[in-house]
C-alpha atoms as a PDB file:
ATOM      1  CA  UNK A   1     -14.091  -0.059   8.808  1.00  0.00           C
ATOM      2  CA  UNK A   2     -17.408   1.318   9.343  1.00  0.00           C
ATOM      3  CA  UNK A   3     -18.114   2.661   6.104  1.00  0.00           C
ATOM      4  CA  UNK A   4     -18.033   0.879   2.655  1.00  0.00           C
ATOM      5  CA  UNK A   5     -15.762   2.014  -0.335  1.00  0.00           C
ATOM      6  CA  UNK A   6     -19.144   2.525  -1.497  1.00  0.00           C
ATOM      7  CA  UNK A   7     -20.602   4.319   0.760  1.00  0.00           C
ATOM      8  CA  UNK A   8     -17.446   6.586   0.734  1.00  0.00           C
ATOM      9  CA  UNK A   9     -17.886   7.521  -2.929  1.00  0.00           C
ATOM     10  CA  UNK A  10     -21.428   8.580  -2.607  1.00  0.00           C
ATOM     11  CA  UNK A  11     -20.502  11.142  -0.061  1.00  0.00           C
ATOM     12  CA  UNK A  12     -20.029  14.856  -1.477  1.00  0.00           C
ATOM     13  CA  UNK A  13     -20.576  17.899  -0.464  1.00  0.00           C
ATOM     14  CA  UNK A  14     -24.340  18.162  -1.394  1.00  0.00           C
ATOM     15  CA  UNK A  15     -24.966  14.872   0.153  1.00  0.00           C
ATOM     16  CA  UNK A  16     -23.849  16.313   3.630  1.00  0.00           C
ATOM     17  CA  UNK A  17     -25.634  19.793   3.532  1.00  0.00           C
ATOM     18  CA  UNK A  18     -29.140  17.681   2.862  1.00  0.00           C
ATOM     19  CA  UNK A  19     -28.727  15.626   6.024  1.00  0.00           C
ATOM     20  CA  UNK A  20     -29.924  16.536   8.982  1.00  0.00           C
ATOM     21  CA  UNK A  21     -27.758  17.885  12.098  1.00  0.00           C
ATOM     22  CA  UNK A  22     -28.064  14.342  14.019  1.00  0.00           C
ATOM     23  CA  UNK A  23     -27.703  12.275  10.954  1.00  0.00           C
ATOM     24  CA  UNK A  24     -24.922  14.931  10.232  1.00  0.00           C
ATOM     25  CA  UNK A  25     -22.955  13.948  13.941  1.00  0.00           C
ATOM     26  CA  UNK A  26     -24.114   9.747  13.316  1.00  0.00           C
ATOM     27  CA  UNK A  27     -21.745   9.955   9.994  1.00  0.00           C
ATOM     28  CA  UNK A  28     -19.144  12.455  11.428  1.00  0.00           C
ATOM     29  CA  UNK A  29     -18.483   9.466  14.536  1.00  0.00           C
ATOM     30  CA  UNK A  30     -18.015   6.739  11.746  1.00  0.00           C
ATOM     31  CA  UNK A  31     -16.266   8.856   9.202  1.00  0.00           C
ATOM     32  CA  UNK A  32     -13.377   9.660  12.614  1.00  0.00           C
ATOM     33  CA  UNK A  33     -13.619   6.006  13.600  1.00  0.00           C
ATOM     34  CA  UNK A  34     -12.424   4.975  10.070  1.00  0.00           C
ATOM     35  CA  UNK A  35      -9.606   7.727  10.102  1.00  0.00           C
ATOM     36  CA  UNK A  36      -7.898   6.614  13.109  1.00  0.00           C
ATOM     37  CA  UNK A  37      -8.332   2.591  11.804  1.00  0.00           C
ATOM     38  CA  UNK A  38      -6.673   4.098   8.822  1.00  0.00           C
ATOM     39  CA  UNK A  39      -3.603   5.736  10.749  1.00  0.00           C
ATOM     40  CA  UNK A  40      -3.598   2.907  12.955  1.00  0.00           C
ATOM     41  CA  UNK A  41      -2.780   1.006  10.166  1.00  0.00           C
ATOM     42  CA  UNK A  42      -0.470   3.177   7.871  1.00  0.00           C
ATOM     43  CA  UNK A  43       1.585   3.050  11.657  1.00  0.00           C
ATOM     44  CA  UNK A  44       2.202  -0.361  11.906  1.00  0.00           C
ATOM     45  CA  UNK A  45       5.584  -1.928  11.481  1.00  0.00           C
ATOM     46  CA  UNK A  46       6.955  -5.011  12.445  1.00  0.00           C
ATOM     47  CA  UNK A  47       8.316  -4.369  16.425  1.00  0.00           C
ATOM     48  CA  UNK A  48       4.125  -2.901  17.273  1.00  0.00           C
ATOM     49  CA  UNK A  49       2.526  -5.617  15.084  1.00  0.00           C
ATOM     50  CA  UNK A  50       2.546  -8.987  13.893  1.00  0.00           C
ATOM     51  CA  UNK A  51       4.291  -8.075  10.829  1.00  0.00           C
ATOM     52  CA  UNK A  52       7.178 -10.429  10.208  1.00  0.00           C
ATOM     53  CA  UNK A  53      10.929  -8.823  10.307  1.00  0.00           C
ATOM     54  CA  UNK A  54      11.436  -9.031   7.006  1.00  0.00           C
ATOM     55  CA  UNK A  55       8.304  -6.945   5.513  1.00  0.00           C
ATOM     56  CA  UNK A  56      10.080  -4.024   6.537  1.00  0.00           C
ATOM     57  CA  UNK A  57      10.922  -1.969   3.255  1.00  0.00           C
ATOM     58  CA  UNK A  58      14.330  -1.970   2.146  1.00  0.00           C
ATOM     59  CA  UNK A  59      14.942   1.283   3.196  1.00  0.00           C
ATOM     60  CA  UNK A  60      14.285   0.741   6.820  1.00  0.00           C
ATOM     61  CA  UNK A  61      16.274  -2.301   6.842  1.00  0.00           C
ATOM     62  CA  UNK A  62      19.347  -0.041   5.874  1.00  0.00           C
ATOM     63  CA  UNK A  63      18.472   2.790   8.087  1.00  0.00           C
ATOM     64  CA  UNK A  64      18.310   1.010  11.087  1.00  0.00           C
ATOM     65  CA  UNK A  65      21.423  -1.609  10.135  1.00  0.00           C
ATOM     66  CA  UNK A  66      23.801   1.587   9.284  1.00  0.00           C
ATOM     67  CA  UNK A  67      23.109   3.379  12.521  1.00  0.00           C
ATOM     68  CA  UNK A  68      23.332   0.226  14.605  1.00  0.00           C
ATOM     69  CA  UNK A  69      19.735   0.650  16.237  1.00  0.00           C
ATOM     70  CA  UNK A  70      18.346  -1.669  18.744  1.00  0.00           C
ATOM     71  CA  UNK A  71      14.815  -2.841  18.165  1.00  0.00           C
ATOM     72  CA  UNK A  72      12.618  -2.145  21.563  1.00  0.00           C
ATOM     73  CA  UNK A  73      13.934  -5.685  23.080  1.00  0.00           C
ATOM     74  CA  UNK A  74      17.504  -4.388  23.122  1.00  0.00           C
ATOM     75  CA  UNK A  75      18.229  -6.573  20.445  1.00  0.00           C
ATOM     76  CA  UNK A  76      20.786  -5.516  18.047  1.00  0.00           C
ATOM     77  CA  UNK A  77      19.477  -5.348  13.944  1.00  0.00           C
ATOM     78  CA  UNK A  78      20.175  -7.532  11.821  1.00  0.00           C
ATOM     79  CA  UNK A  79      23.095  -6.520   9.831  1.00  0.00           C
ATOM     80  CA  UNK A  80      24.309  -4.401  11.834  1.00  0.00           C
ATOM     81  CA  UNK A  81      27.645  -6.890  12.640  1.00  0.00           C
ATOM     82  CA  UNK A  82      28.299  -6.801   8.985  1.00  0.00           C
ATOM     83  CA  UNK A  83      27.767  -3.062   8.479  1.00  0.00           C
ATOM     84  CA  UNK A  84      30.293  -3.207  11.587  1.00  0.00           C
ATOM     85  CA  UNK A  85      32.313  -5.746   9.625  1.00  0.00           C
ATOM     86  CA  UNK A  86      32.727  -3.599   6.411  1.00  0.00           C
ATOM     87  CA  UNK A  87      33.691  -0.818   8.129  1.00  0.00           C
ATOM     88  CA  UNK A  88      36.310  -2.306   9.595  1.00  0.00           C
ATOM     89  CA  UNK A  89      37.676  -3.996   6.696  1.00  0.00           C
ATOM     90  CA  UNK A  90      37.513  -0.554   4.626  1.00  0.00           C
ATOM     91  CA  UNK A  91      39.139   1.116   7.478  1.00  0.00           C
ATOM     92  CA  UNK A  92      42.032  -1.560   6.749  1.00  0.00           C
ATOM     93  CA  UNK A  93      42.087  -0.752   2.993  1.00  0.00           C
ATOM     94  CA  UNK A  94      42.086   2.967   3.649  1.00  0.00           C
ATOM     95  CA  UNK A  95      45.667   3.095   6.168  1.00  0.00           C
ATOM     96  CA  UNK A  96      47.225   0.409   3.360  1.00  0.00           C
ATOM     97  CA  UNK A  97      50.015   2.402   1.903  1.00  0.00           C
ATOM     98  CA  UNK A  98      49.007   3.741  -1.543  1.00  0.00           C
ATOM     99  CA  UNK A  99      51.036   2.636  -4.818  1.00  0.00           C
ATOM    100  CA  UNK A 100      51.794   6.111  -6.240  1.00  0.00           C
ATOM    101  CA  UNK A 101      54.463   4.938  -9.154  1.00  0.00           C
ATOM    102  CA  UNK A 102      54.663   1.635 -11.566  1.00  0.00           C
ATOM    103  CA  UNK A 103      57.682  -0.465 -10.658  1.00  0.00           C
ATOM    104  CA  UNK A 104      60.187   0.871 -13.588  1.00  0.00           C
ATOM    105  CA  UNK A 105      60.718  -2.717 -14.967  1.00  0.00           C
ATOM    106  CA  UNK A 106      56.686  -2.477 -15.778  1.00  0.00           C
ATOM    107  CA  UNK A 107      57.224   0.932 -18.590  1.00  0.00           C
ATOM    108  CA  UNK A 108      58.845  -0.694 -20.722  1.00  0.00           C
END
């Protein structure tokens, strides 16, 4: 970052109509260098950084597990067999023939 948390906070409106036009364009190149840092940063995830696997949130670990992505090596996500797993096992509980009636030995 090229500017200071400090120096951040000291900048307002007043501040910037006092400088001068080149001073003005010197601050303007630093404050645009810091944005994209910033976005560079709020964009990183694990597959475009160093990041380890498992600092995704949880919430991207689901999305990508239900949906059976592929991370950009091909490789399948983790999970994903067992998401492929339960499904399969519900689908076996779901064509198991339904008990609609209680044996009658079990009313009285």
């Amino acid at each position: 970052m090229h500017l200071s948390e400090h120096s951040l906070r000291q900048l307002d409106e007043a501040y910037l109509r006092g400088l001068e036009e080149e001073a003005l364009r010197g601050l303007s190149v630093r404050l645009l260098a810091d944005l994209k840092e910033a976005h560079e940063r709020l964009n990183q995830t694990p597959t475009n950084s160093s990041r380890p696997p498992s600092s995704r949130a949880p919430w991207e670990r689901m999305s990508g597990v239900e949906s059976g992505e592929r991370d950009e090596g091909g490789v399948e996500a983790p999970g994903a067999q067992e998401t492929e797993d339960v499904a399969e096992a519900r689908g076996s509980s779901e064509t198991a023939p339904a008990v609609t009636a209680a044996p009658a030995s079990l009313g009285s």
